[in-house]
PDB file of N, CA and C in Angstrom:
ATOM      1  N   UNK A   1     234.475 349.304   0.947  1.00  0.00           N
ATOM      2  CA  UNK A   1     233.937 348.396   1.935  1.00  0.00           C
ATOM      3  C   UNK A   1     234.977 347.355   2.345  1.00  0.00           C
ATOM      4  N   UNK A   2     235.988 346.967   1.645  1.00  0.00           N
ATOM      5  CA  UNK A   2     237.174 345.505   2.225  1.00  0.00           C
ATOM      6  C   UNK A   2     237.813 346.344   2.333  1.00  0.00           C
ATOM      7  N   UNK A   3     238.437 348.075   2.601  1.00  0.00           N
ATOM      8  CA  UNK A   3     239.377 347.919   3.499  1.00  0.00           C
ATOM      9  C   UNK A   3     239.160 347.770   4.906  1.00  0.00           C
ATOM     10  N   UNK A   4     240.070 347.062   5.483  1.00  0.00           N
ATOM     11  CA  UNK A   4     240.338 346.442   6.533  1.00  0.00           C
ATOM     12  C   UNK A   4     240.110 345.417   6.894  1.00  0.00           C
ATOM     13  N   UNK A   5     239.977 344.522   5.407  1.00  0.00           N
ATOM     14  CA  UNK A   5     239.494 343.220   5.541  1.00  0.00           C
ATOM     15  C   UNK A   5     241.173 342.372   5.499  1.00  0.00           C
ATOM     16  N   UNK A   6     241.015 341.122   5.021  1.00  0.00           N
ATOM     17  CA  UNK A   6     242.058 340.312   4.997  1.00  0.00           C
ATOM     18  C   UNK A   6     242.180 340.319   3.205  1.00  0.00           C
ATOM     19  N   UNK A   7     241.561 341.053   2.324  1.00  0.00           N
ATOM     20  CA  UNK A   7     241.278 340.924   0.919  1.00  0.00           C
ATOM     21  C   UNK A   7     241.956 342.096   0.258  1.00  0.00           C
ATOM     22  N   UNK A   8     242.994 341.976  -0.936  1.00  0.00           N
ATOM     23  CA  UNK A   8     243.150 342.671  -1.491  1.00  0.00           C
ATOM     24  C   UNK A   8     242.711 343.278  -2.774  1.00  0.00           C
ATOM     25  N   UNK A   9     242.534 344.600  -2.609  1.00  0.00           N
ATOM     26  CA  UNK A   9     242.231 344.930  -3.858  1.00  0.00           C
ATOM     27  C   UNK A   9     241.576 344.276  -4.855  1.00  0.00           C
ATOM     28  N   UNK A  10     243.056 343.826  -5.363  1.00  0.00           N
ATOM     29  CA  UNK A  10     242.806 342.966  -6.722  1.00  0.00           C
ATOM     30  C   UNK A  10     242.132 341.359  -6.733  1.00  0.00           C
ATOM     31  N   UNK A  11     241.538 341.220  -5.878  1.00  0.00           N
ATOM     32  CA  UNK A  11     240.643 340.012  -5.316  1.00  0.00           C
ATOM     33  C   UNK A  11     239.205 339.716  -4.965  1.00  0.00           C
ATOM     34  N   UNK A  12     239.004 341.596  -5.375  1.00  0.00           N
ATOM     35  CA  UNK A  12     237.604 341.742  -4.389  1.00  0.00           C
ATOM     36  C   UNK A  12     236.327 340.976  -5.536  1.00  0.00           C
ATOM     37  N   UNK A  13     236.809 340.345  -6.354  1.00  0.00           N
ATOM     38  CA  UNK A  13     235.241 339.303  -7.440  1.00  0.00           C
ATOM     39  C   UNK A  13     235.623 338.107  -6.735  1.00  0.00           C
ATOM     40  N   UNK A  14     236.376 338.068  -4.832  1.00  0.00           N
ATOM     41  CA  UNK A  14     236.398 336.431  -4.584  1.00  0.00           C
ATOM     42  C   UNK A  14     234.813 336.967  -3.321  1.00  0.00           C
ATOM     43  N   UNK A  15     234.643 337.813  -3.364  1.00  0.00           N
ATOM     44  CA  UNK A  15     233.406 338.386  -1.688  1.00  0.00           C
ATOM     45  C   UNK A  15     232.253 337.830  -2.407  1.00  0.00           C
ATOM     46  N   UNK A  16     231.701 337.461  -0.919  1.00  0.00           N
ATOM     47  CA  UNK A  16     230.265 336.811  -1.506  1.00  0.00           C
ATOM     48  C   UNK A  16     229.752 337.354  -0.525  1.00  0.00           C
ATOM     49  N   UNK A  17     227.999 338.494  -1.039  1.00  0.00           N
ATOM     50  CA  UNK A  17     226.991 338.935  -0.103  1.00  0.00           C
ATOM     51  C   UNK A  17     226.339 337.641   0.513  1.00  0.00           C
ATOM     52  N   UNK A  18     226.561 337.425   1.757  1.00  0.00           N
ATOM     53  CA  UNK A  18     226.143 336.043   2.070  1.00  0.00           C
ATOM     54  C   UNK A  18     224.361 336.658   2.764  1.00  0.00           C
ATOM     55  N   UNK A  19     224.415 338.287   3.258  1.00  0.00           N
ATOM     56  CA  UNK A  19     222.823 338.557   3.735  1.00  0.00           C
ATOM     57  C   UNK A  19     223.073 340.418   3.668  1.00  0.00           C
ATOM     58  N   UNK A  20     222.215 341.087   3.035  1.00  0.00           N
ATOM     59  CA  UNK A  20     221.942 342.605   3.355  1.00  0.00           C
ATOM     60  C   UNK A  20     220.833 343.036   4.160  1.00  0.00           C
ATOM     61  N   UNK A  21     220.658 343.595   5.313  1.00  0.00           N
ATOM     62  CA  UNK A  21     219.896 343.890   6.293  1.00  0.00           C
ATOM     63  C   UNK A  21     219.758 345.162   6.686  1.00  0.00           C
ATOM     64  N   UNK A  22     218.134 345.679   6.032  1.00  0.00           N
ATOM     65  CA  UNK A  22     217.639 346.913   6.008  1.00  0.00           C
ATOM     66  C   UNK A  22     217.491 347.589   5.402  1.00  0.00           C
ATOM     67  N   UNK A  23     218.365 348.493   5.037  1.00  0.00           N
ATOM     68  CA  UNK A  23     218.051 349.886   4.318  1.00  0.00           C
ATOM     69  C   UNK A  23     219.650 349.991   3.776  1.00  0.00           C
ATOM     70  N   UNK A  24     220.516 349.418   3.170  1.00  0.00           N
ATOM     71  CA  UNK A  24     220.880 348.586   4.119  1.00  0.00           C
ATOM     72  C   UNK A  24     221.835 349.235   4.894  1.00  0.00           C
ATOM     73  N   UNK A  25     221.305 349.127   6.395  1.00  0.00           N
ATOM     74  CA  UNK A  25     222.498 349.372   7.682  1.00  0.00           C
ATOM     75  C   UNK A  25     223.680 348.246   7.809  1.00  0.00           C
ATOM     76  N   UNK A  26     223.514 347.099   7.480  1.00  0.00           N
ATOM     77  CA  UNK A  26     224.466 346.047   8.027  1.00  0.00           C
ATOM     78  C   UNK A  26     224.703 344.973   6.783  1.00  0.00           C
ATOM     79  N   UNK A  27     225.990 345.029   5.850  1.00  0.00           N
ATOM     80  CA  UNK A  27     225.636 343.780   4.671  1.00  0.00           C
ATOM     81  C   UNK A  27     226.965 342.774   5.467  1.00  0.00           C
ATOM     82  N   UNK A  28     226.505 341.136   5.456  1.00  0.00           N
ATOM     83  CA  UNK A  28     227.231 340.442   5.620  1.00  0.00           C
ATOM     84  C   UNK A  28     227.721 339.714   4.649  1.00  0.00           C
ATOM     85  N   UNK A  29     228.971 339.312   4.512  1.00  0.00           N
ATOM     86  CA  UNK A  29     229.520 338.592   3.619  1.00  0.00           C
ATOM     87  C   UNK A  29     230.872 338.115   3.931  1.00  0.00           C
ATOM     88  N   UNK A  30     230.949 336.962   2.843  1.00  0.00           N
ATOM     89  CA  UNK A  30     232.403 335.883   3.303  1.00  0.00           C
ATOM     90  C   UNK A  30     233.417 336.057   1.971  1.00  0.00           C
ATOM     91  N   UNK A  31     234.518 336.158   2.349  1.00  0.00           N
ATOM     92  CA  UNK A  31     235.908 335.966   1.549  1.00  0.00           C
ATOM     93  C   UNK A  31     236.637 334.536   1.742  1.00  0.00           C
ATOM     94  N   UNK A  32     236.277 333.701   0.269  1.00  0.00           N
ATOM     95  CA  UNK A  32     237.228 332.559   0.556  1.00  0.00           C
ATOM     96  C   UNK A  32     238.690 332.994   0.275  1.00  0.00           C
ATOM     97  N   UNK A  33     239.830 332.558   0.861  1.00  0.00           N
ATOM     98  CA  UNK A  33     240.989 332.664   0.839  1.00  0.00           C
ATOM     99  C   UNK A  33     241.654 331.408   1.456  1.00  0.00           C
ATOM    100  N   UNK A  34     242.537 331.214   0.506  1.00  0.00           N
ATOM    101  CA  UNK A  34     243.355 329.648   0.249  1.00  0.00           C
ATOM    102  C   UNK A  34     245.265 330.341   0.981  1.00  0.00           C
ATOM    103  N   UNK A  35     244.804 330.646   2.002  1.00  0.00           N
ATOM    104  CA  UNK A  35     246.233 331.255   3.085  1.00  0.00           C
ATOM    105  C   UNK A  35     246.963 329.128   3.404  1.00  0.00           C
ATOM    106  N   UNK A  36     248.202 329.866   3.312  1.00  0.00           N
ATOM    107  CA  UNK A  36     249.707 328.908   3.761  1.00  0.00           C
ATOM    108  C   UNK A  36     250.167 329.278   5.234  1.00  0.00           C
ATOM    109  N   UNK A  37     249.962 328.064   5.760  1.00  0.00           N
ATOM    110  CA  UNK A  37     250.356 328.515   7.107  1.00  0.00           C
ATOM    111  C   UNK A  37     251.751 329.177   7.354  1.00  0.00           C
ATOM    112  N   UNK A  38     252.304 328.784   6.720  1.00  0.00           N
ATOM    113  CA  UNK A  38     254.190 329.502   6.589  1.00  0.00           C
ATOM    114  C   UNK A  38     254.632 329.354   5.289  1.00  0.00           C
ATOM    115  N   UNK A  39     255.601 330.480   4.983  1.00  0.00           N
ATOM    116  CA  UNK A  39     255.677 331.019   3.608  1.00  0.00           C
ATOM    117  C   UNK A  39     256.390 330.063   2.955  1.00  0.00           C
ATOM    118  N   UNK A  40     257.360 329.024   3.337  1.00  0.00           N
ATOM    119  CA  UNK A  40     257.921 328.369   3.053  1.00  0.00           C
ATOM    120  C   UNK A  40     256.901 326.863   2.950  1.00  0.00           C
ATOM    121  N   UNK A  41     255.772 326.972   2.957  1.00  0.00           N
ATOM    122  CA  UNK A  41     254.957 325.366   3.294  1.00  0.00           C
ATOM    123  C   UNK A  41     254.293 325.168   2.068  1.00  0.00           C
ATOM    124  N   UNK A  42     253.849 324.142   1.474  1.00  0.00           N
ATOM    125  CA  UNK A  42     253.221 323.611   0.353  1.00  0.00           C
ATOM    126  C   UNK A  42     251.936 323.491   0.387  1.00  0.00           C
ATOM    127  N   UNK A  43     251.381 323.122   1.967  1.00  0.00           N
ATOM    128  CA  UNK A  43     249.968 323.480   2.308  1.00  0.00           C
ATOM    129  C   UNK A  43     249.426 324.267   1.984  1.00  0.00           C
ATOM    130  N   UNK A  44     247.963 324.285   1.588  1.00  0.00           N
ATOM    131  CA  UNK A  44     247.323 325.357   1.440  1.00  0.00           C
ATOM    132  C   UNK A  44     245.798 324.899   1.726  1.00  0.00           C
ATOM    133  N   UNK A  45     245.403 326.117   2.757  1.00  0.00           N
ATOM    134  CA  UNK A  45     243.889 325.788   3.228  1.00  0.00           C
ATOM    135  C   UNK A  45     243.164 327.097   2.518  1.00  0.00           C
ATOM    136  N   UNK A  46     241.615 326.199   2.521  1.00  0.00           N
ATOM    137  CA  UNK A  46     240.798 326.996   1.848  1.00  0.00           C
ATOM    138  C   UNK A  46     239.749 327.386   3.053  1.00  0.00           C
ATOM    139  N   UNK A  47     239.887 328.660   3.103  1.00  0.00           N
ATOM    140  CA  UNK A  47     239.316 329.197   4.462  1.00  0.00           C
ATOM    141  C   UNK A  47     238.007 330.473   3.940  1.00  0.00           C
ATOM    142  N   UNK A  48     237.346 330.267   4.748  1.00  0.00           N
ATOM    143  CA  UNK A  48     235.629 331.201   4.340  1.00  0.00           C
ATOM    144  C   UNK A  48     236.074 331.913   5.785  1.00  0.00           C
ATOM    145  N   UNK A  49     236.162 333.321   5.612  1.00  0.00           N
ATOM    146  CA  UNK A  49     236.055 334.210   6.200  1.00  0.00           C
ATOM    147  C   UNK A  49     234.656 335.220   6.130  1.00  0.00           C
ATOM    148  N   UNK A  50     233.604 335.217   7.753  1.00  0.00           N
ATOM    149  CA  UNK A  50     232.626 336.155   7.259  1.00  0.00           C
ATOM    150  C   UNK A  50     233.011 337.757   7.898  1.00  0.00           C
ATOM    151  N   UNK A  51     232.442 338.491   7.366  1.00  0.00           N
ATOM    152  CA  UNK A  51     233.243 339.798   7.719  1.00  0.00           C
ATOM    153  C   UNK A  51     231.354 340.330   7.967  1.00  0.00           C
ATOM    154  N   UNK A  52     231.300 341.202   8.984  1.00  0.00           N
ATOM    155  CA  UNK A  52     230.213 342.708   8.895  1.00  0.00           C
ATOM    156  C   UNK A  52     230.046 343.943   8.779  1.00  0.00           C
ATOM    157  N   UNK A  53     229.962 344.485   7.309  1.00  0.00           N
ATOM    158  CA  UNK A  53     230.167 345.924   6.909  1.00  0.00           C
ATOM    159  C   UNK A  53     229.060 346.870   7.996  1.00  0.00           C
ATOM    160  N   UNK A  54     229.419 347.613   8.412  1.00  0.00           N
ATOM    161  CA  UNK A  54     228.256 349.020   9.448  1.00  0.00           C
ATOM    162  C   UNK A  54     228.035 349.788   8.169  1.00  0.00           C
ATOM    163  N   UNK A  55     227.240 349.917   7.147  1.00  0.00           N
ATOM    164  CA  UNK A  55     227.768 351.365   6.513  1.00  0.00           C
ATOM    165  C   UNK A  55     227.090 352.707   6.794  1.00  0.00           C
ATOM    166  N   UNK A  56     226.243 352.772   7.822  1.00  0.00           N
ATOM    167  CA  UNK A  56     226.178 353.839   8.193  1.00  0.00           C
ATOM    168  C   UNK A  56     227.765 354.535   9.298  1.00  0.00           C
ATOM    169  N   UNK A  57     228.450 353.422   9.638  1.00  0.00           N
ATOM    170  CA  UNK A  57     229.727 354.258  10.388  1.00  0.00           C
ATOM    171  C   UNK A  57     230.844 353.532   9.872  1.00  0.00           C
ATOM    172  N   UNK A  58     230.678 353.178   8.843  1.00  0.00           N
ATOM    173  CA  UNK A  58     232.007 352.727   7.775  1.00  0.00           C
ATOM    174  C   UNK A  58     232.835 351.808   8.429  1.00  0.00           C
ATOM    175  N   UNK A  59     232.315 351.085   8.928  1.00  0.00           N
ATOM    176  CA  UNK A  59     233.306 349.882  10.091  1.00  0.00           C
ATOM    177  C   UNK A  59     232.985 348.700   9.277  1.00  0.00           C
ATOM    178  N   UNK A  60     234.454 347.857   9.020  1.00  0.00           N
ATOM    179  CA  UNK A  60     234.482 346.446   9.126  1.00  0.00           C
ATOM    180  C   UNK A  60     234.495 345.497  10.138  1.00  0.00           C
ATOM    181  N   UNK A  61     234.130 344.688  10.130  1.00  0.00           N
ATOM    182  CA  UNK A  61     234.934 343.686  11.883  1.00  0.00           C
ATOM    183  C   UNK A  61     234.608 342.090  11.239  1.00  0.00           C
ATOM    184  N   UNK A  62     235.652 341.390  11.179  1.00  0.00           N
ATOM    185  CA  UNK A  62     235.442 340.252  11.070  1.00  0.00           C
ATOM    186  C   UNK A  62     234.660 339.316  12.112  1.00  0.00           C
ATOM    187  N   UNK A  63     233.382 338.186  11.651  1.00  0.00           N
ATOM    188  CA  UNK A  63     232.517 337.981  12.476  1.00  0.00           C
ATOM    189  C   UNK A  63     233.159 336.775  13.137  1.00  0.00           C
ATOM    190  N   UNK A  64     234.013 335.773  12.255  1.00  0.00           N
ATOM    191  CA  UNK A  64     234.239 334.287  12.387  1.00  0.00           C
ATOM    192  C   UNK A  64     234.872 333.685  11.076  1.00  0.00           C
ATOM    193  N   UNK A  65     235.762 332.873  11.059  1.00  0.00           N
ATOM    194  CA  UNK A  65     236.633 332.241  10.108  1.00  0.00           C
ATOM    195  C   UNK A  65     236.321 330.798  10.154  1.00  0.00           C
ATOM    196  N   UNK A  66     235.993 330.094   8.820  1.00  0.00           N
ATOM    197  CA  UNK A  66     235.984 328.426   8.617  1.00  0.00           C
ATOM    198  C   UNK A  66     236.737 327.727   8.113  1.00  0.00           C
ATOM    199  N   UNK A  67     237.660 327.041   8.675  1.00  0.00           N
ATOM    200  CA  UNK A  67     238.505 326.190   7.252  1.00  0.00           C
ATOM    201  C   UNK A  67     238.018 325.094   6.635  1.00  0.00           C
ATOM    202  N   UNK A  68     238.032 325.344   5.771  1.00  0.00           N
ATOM    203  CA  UNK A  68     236.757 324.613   4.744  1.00  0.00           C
ATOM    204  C   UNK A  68     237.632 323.233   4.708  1.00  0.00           C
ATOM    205  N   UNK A  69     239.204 323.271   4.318  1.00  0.00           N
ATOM    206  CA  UNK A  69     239.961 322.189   4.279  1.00  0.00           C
ATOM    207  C   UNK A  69     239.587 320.832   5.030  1.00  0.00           C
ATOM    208  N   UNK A  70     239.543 321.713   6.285  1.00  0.00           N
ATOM    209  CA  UNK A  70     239.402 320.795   7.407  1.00  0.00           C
ATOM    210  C   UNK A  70     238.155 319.884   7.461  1.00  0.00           C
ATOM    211  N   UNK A  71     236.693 321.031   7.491  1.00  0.00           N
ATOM    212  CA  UNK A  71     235.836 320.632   7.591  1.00  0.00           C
ATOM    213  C   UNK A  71     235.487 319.807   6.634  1.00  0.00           C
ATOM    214  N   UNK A  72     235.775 319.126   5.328  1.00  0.00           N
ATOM    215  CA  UNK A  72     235.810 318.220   4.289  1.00  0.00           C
ATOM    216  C   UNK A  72     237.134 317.210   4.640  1.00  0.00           C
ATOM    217  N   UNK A  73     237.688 317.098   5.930  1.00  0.00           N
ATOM    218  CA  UNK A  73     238.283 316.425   5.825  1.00  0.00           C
ATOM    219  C   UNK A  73     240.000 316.148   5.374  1.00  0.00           C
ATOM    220  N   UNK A  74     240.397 317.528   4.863  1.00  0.00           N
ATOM    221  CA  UNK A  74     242.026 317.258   4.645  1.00  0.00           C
ATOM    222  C   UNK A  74     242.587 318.548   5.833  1.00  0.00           C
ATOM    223  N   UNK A  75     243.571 318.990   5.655  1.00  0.00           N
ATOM    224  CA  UNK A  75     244.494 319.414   6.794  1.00  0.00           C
ATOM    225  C   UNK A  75     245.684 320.022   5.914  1.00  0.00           C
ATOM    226  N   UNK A  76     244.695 320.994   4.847  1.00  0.00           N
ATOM    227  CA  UNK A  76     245.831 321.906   4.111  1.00  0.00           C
ATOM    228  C   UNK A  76     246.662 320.990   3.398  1.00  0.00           C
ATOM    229  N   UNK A  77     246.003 320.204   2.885  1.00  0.00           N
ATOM    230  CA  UNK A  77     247.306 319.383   2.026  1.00  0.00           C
ATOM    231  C   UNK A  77     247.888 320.166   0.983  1.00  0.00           C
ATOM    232  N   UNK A  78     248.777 319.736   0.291  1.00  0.00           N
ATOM    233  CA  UNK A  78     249.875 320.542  -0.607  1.00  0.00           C
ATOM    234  C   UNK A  78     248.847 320.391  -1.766  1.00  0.00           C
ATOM    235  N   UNK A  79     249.058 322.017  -2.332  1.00  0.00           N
ATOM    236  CA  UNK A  79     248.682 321.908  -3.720  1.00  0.00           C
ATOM    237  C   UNK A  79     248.712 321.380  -4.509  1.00  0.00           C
ATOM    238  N   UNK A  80     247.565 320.759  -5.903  1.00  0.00           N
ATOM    239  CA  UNK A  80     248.042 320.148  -6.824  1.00  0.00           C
ATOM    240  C   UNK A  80     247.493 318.482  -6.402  1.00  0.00           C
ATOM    241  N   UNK A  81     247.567 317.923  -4.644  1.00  0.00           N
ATOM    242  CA  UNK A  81     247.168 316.723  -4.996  1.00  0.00           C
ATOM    243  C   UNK A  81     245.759 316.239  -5.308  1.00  0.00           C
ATOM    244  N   UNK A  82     244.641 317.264  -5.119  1.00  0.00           N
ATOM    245  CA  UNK A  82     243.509 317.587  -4.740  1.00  0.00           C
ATOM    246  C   UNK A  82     242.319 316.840  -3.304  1.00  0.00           C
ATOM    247  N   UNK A  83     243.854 316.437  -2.677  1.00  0.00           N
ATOM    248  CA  UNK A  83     243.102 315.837  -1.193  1.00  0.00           C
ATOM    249  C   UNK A  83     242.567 317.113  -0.565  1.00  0.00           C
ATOM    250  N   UNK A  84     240.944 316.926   0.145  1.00  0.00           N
ATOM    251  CA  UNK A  84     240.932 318.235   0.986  1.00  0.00           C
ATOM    252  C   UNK A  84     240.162 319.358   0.159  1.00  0.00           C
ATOM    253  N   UNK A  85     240.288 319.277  -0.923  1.00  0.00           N
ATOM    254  CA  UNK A  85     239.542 320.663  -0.662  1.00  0.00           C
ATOM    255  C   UNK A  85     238.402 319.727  -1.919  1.00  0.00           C
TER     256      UNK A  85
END
């Protein structure tokens, strides 16, 4: 079900069933992921990604992305100071 998500493998105990709908035809759910805007940056935002599995035609599609950082108020501050998240 996460391939073709933004989630690897070895990550998939971060997915949360956020709703399953039906039988089930359609499960929704979000991947938090703490992405650096550039590889070289100290920032790090904590972002809720919701994704919608089809599994009757095996399709992913991401629905909408939140940066949680933001919305509490910090702006990806650098790891470690605990402003923001």
């Amino acid at each position: 079900m996460l391939v073709g998500t933004s989630l690897r493998p070895e990550h998939r105990g971060r997915v949360q069933v956020v709703d399953v709908v039906d039988d089930p035809v359609e499960i929704l759910f979000a991947i938090i992921r703490h992405p650096r805007p550039y590889p070289f940056s100290r920032q790090v935002h904590e972002v809720m990604e919701v994704w919608n599995y089809r599994v009757t035609a095996g399709q992913v599609e991401r629905v909408r992305g939140h940066n949680l950082s933001r919305k509490h108020g910090g702006d990806g501050d650098p790891a470690g100071d605990g402003a923001g998240l």
